[in-house]
Protein backbone atom coordinates (compact mmCIF):
# COMPACT_ATOMS: atom_id res chain seq x y z
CA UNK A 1 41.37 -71.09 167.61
CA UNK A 2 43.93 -73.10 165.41
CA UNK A 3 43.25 -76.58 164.59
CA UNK A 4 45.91 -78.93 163.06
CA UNK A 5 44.36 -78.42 159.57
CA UNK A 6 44.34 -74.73 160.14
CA UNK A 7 47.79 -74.39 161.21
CA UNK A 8 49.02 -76.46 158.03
CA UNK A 9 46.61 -74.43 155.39
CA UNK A 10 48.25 -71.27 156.88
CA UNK A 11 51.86 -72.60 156.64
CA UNK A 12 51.29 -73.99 153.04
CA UNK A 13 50.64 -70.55 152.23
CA UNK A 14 53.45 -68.86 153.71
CA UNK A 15 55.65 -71.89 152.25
CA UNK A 16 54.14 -71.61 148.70
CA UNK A 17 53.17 -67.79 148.00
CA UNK A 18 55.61 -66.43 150.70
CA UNK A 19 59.05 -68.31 150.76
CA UNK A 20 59.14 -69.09 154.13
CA UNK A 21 60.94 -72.39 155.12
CA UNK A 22 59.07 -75.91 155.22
CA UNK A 23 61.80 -76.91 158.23
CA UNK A 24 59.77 -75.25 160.17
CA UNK A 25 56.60 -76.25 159.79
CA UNK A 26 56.26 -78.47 162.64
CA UNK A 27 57.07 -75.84 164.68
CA UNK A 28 54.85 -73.63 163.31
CA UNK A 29 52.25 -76.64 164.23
CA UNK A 30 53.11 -76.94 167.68
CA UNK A 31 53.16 -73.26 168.38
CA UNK A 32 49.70 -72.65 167.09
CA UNK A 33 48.39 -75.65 167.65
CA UNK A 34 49.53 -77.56 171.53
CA UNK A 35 51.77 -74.57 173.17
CA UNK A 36 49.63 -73.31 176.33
CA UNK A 37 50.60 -70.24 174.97
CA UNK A 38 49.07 -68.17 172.12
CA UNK A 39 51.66 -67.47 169.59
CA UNK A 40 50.51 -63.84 168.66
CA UNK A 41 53.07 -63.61 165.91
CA UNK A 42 55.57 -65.57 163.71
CA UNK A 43 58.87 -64.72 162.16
CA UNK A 44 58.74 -66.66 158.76
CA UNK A 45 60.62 -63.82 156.54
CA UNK A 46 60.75 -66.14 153.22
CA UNK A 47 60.52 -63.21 150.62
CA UNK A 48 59.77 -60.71 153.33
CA UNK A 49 63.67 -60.36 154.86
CA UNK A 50 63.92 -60.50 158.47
CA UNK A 51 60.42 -58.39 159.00
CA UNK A 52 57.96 -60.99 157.18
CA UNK A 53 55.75 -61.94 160.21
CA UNK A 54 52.41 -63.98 160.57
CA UNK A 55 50.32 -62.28 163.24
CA UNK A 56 47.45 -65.35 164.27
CA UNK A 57 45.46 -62.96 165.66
CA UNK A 58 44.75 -61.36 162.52
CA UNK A 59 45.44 -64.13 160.34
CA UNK A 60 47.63 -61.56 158.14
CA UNK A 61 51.30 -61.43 157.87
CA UNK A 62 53.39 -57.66 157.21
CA UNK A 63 57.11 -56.73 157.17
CA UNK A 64 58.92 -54.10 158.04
CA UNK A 65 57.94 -50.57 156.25
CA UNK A 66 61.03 -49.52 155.41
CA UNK A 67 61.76 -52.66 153.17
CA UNK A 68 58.58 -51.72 151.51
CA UNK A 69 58.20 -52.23 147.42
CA UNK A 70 55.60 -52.26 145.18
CA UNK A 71 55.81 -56.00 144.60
CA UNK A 72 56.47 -57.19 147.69
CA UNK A 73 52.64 -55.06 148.97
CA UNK A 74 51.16 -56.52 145.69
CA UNK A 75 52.54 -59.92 147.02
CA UNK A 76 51.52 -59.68 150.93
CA UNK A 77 47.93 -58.48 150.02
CA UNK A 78 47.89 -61.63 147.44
CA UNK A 79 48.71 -64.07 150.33
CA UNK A 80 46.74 -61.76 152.84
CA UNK A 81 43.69 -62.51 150.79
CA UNK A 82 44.61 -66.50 150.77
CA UNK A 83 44.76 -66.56 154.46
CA UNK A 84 41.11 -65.02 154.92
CA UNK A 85 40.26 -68.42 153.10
CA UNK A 86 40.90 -69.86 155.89
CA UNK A 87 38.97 -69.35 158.24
């Protein structure tokens, strides 16, 4: 279960280590936080293209395989390890 502090720790990761765009961190916030919804995943793409995705139920993000590159794993396990902070 997000709180509001959890929902901004994981954003200020995906803004710092994964380029993803501070406009929409209050989004982010609502949608984890207030929806009556679960948001099971999250588009932020940042460095990631179009693929880069935040799944909350796993408190990871991925991308798409086929944009894989050495840098960009080396980089989502780097963030991936951040996020277990967490929580």
């Amino acid at each position: 279960m997000f709180t509001r502090e959890n929902a901004e720790q994981v954003y200020d990761i995906l803004v710092t280590m994964g380029g993803a765009s501070n406009n929409l961190r209050n989004l982010f916030v609502h949608e984890h936080v207030y929806s009556d919804l679960m948001c099971e995943e999250w588009r932020f793409q940042g460095f990631f293209g179009f693929g880069g995705k935040y799944r909350s139920k796993t408190n990871s993000i991925d991308y798409y395989r086929e944009n894989h590159r050495t840098e960009l794993d080396e980089l989502m396990n780097n963030i991936n390890e951040e996020l277990k902070k967490v929580f």
